[in-house]
C-alpha atoms as a PDB file:
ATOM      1  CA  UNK A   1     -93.216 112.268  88.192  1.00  0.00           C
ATOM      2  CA  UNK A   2     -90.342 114.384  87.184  1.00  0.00           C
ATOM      3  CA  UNK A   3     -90.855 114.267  83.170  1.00  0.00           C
ATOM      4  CA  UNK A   4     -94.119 114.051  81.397  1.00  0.00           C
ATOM      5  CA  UNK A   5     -94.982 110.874  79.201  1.00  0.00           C
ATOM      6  CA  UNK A   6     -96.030 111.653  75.635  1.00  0.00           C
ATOM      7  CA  UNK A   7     -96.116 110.220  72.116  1.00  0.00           C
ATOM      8  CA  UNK A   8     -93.068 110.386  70.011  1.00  0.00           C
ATOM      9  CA  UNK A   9     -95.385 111.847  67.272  1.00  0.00           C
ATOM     10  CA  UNK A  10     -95.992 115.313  69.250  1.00  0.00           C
ATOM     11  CA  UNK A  11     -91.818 115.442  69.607  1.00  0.00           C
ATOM     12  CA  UNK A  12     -92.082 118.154  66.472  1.00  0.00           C
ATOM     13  CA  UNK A  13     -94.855 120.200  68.257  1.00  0.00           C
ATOM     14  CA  UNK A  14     -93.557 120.554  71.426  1.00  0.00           C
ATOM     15  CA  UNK A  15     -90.381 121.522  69.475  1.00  0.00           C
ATOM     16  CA  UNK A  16     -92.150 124.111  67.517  1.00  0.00           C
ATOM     17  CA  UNK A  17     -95.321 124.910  69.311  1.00  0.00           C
ATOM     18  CA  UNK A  18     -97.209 124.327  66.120  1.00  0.00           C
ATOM     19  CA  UNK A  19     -99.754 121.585  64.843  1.00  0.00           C
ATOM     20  CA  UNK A  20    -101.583 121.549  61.885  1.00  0.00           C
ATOM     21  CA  UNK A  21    -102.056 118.037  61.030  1.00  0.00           C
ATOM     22  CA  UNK A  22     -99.944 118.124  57.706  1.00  0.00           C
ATOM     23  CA  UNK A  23     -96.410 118.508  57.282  1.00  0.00           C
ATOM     24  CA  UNK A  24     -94.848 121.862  56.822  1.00  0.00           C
ATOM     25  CA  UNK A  25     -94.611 121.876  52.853  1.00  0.00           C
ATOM     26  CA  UNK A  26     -92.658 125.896  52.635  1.00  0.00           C
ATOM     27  CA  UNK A  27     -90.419 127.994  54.740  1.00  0.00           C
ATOM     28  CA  UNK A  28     -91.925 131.307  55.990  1.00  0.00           C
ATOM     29  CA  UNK A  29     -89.582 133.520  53.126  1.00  0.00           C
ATOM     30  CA  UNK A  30     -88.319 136.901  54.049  1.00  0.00           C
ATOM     31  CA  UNK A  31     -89.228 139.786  52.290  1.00  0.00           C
ATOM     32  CA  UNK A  32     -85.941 142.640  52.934  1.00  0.00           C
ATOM     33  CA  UNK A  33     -87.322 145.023  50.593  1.00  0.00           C
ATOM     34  CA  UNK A  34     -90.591 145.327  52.796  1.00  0.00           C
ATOM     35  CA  UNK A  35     -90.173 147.477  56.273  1.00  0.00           C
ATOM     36  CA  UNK A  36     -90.744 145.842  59.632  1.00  0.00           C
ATOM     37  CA  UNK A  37     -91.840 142.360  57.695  1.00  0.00           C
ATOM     38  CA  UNK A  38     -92.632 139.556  60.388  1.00  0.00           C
ATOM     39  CA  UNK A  39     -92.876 142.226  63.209  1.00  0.00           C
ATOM     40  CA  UNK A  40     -95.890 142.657  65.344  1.00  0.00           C
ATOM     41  CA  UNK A  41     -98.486 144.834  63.684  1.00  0.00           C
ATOM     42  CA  UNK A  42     -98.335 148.354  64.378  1.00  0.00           C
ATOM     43  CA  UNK A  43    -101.719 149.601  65.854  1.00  0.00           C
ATOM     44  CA  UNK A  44    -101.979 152.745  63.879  1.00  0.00           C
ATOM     45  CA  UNK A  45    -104.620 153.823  61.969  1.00  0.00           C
ATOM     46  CA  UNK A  46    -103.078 155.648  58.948  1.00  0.00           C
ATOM     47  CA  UNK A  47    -100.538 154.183  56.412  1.00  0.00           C
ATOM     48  CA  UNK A  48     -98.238 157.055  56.410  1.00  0.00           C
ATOM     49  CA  UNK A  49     -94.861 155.228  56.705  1.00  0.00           C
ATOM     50  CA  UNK A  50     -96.019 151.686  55.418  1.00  0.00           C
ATOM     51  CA  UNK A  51     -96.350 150.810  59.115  1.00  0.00           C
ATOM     52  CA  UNK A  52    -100.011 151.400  59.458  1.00  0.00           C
ATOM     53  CA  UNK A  53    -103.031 149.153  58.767  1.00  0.00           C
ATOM     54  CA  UNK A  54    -106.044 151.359  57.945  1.00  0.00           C
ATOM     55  CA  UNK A  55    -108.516 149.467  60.255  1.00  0.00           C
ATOM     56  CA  UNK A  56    -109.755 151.944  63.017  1.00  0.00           C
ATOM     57  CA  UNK A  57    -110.994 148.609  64.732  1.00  0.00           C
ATOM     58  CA  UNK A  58    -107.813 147.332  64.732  1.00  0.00           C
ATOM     59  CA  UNK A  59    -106.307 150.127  66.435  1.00  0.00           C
ATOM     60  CA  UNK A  60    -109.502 149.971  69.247  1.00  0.00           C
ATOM     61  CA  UNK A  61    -108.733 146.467  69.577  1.00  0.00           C
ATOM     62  CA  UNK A  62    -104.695 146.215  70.077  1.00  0.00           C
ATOM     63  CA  UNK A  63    -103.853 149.700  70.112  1.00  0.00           C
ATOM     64  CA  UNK A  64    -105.104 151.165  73.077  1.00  0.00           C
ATOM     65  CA  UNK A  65    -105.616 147.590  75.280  1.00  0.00           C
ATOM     66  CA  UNK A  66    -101.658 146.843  74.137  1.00  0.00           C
ATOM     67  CA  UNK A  67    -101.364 143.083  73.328  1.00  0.00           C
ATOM     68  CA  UNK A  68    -100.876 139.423  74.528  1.00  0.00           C
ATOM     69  CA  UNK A  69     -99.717 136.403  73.736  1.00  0.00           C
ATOM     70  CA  UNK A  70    -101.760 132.814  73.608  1.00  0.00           C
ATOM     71  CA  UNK A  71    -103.085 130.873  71.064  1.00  0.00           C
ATOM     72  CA  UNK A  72    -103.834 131.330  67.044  1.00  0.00           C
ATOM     73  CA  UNK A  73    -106.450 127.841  65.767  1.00  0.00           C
ATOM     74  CA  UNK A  74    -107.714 128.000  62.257  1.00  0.00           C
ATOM     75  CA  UNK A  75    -111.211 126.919  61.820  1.00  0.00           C
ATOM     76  CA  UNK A  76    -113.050 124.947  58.960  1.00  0.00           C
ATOM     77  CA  UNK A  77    -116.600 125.595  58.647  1.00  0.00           C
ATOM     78  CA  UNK A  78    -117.850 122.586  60.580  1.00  0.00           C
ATOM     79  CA  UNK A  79    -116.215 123.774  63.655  1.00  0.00           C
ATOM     80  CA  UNK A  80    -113.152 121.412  63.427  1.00  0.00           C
ATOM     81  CA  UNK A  81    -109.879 122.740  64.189  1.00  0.00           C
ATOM     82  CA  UNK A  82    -107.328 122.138  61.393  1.00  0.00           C
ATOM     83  CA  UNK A  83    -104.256 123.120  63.754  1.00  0.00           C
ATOM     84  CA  UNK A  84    -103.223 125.495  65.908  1.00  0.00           C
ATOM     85  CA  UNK A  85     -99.388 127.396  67.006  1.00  0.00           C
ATOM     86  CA  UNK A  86     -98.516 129.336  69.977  1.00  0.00           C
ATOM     87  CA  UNK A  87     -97.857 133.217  69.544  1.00  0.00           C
ATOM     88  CA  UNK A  88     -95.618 134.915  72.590  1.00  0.00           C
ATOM     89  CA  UNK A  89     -97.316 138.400  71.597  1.00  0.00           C
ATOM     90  CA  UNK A  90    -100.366 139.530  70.210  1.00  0.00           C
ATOM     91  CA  UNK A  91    -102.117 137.778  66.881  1.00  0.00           C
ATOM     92  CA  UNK A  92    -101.287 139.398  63.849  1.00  0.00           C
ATOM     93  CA  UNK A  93    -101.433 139.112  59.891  1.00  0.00           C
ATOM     94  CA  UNK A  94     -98.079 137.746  60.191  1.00  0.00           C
ATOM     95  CA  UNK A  95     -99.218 134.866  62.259  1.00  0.00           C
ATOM     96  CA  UNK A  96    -102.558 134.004  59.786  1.00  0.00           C
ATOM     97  CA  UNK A  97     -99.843 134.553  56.733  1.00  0.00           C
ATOM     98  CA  UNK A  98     -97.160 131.992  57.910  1.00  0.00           C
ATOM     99  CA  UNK A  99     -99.541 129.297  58.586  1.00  0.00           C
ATOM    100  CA  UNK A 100    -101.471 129.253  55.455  1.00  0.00           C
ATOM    101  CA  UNK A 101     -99.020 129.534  53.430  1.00  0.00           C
ATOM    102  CA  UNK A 102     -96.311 127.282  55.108  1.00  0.00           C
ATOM    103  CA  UNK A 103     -98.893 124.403  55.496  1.00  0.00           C
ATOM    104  CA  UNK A 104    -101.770 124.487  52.526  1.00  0.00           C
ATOM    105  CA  UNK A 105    -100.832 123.371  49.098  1.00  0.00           C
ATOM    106  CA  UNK A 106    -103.193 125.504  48.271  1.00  0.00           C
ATOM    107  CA  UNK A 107    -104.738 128.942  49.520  1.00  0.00           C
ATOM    108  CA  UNK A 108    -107.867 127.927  50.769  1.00  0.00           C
ATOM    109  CA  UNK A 109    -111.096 129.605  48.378  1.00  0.00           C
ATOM    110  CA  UNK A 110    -112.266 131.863  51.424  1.00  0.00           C
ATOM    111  CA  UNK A 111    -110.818 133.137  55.022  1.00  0.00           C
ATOM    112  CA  UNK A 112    -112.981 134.223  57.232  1.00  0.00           C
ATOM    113  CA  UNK A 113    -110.927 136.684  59.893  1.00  0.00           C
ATOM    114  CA  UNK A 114    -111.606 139.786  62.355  1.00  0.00           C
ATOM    115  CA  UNK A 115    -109.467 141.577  60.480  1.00  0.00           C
ATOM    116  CA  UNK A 116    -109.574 140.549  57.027  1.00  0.00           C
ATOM    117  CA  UNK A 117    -109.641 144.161  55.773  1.00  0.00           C
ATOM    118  CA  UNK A 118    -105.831 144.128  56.840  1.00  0.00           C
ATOM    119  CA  UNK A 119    -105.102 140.777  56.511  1.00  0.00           C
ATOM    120  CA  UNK A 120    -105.668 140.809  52.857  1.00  0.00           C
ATOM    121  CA  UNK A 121    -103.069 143.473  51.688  1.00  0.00           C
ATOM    122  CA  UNK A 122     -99.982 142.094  54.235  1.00  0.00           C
ATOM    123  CA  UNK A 123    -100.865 138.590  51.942  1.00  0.00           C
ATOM    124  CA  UNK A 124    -101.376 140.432  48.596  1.00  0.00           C
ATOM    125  CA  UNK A 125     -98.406 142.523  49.067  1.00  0.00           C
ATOM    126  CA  UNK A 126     -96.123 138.827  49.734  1.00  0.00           C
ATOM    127  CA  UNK A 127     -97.327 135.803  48.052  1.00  0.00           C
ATOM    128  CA  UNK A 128     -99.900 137.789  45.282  1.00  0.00           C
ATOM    129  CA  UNK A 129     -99.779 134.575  43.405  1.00  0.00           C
ATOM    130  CA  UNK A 130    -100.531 132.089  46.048  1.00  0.00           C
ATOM    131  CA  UNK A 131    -103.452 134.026  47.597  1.00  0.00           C
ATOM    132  CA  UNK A 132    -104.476 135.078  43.875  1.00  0.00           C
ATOM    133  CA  UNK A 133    -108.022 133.381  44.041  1.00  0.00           C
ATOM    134  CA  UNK A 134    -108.520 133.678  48.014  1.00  0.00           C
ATOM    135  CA  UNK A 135    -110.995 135.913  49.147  1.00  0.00           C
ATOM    136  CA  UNK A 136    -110.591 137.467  52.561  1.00  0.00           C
ATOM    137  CA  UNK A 137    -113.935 138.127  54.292  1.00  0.00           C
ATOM    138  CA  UNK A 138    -115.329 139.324  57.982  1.00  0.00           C
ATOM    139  CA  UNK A 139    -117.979 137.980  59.031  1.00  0.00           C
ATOM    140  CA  UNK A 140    -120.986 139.469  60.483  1.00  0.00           C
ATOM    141  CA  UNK A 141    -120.385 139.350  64.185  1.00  0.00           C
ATOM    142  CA  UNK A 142    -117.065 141.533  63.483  1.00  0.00           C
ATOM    143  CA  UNK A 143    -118.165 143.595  61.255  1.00  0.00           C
ATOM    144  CA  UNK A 144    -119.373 146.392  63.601  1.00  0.00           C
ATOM    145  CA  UNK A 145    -116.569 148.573  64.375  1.00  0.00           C
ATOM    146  CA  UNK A 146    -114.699 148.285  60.735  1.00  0.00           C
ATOM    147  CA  UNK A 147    -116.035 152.231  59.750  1.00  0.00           C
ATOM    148  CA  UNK A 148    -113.275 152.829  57.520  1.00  0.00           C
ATOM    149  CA  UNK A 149    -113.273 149.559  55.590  1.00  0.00           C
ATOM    150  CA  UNK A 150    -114.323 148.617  51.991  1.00  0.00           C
ATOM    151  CA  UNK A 151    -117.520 147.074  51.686  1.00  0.00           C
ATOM    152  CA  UNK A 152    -116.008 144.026  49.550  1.00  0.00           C
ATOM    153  CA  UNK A 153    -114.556 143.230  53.278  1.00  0.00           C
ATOM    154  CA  UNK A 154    -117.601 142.150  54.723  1.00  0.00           C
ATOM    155  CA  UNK A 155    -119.233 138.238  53.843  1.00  0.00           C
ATOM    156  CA  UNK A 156    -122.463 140.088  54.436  1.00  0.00           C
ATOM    157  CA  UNK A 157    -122.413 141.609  50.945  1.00  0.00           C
ATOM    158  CA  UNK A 158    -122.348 138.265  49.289  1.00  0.00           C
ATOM    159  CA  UNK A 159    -125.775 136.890  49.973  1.00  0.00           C
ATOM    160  CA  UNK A 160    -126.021 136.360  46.703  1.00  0.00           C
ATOM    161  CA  UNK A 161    -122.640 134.253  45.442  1.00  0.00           C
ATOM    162  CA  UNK A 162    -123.106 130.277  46.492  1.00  0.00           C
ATOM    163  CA  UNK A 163    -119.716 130.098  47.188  1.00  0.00           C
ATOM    164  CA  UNK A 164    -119.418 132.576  50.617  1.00  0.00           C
ATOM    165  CA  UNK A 165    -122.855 132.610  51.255  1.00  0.00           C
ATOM    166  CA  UNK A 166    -123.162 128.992  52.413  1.00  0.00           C
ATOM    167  CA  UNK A 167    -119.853 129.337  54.375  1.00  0.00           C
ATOM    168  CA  UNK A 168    -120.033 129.198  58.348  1.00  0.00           C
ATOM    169  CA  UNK A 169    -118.833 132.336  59.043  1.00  0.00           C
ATOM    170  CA  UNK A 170    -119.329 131.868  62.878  1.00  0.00           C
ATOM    171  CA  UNK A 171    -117.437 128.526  63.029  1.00  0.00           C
ATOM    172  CA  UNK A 172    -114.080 130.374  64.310  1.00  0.00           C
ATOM    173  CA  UNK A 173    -115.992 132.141  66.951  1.00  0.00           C
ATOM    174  CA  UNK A 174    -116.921 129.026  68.336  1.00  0.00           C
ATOM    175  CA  UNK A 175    -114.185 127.335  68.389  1.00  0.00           C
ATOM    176  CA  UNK A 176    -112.682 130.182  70.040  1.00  0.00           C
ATOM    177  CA  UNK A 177    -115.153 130.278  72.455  1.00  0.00           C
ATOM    178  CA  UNK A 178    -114.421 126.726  73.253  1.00  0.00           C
ATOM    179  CA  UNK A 179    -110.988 127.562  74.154  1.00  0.00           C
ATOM    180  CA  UNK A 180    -111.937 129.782  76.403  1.00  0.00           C
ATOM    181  CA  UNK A 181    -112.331 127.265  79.096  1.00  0.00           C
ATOM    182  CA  UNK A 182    -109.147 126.314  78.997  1.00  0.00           C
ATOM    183  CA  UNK A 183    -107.276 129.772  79.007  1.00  0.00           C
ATOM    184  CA  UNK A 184    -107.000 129.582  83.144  1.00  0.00           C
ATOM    185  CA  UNK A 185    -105.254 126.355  83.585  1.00  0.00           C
ATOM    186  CA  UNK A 186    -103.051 127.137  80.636  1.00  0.00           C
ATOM    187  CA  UNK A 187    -102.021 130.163  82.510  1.00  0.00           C
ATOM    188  CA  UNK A 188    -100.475 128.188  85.209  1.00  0.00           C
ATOM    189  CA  UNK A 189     -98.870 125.474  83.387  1.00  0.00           C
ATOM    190  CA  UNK A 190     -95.039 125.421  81.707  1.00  0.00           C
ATOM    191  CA  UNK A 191     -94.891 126.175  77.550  1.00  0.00           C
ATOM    192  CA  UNK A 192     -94.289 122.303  77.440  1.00  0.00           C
ATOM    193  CA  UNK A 193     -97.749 121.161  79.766  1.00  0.00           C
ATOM    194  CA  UNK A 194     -99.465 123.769  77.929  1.00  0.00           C
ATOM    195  CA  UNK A 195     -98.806 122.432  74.207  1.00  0.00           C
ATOM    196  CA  UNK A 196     -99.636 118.787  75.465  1.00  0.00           C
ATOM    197  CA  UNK A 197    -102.657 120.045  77.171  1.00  0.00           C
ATOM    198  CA  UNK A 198    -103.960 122.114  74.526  1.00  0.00           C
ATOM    199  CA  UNK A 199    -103.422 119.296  72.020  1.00  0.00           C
ATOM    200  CA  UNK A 200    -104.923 117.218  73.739  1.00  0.00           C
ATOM    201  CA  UNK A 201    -108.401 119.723  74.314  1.00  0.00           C
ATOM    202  CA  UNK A 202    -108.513 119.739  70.311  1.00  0.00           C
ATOM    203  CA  UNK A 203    -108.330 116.336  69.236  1.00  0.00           C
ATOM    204  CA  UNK A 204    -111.303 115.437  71.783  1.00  0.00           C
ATOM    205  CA  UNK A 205    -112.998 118.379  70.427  1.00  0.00           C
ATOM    206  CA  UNK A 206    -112.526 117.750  67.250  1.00  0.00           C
ATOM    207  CA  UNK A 207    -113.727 114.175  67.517  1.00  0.00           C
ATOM    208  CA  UNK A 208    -117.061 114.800  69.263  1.00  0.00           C
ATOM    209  CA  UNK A 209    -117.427 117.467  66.475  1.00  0.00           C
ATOM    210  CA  UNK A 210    -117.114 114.470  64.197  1.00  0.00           C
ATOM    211  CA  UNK A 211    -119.533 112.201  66.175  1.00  0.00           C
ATOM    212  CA  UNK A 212    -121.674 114.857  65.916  1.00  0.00           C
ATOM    213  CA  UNK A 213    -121.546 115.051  62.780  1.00  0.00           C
ATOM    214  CA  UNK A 214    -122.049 110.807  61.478  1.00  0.00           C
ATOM    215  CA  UNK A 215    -124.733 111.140  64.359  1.00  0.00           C
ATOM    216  CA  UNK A 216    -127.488 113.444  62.112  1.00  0.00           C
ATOM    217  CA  UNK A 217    -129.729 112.138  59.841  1.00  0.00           C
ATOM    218  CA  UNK A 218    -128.793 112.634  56.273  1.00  0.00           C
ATOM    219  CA  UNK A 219    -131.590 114.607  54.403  1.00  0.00           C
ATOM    220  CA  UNK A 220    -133.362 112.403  51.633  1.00  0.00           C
ATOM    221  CA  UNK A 221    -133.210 114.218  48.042  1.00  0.00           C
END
């Protein structure tokens, strides 16, 4: 076949190389008064020149190793993806940023992220209001590493508040795990075959994560 068959509803994602389920409800604004906004992060350590991020495990993660493009899925607890955009370089803030608050009505109550130390000042410093009640958290399985990080960073120092403590911290790590298997083949396909093919991968994850789901027992009070 010389084209590829597919629904007139994924038109917009191979377009963009985003999907999030919901419509995009805000443009990504630009912010001229801030230096190097919407570039990839600078692995530095200090934040002499505004350019740094502070996180020593940032800078042992993308500094040294240099950085790659892929994938960026967001994660609800249950291990659903909610959507998912292709990045041509390495993940940064810039990437979590745009897609929470170009698609949620809302900030979500709690984001769990690697690198939430960092994350949480890019968003504070744009949108203060919109991420006003959000809490940005790591969770325990990133946590090592982070030596020059506040403690209010880390989900591990709220055992005791109800809302964070019950939250699957893990569930991203997971998911990411999952696609995993499909990093290969994606590596020999074309940007369009790749979209398609990675759509595809989430919504049948996604739905066996849901079968899963209606298939346990509810617990009687």
């Amino acid at each position: 076949m010389s084209s590829l068959a597919f629904s007139p509803s994924l038109t917009p994602v191979l377009q963009t190389g985003a999907y999030y389920g919901r419509p995009q409800i805000r443009l990504r604004p630009e912010y001229p008064f801030l230096p190097g906004d919407k570039k990839v992060d600078r692995a530095v350590i200090t934040e002499a020149g505004g350019g740094g991020i502070g996180c020593s495990k940032y800078y042992e993660a993308y500094g040294r190793r240099g950085l790659t493009g892929g994938l960026m899925a967001a994660w609800c607890p249950h291990c659903v993806c909610l959507g998912f955009h292709c990045i041509p370089k390495g993940e940064g803030r810039n990437d979590v940023f745009s897609a929470l608050y170009t698609r949620w009505p809302e900030a979500p109550k709690t984001v769990v992220y690697d690198f939430a130390c960092a994350l949480a000042h890019y968003c504070m410093l744009r949108e203060p209001h919109f991420f006003k009640n959000t809490r940005f958290v790591i969770d325990g399985f990133h946590a090592k590493g982070h030596t020059r990080c506040t403690k209010a960073c880390f989900i591990s120092n709220y055992a005791n508040d109800s809302n964070i403590s019950g939250v699957n911290s893990s569930a991203a790590e997971c998911g990411n795990r999952g696609l995993l298997k499909i990093r290969r083949p994606l590596s020999y396909m074309s940007q369009r075959r790749a979209i398609i093919f990675t759509y595809t991968y989430l919504a049948t994850w996604n739905r066996e994560r849901r079968i899963a789901a209606q298939a346990k027992p509810t617990k009687s009070m």
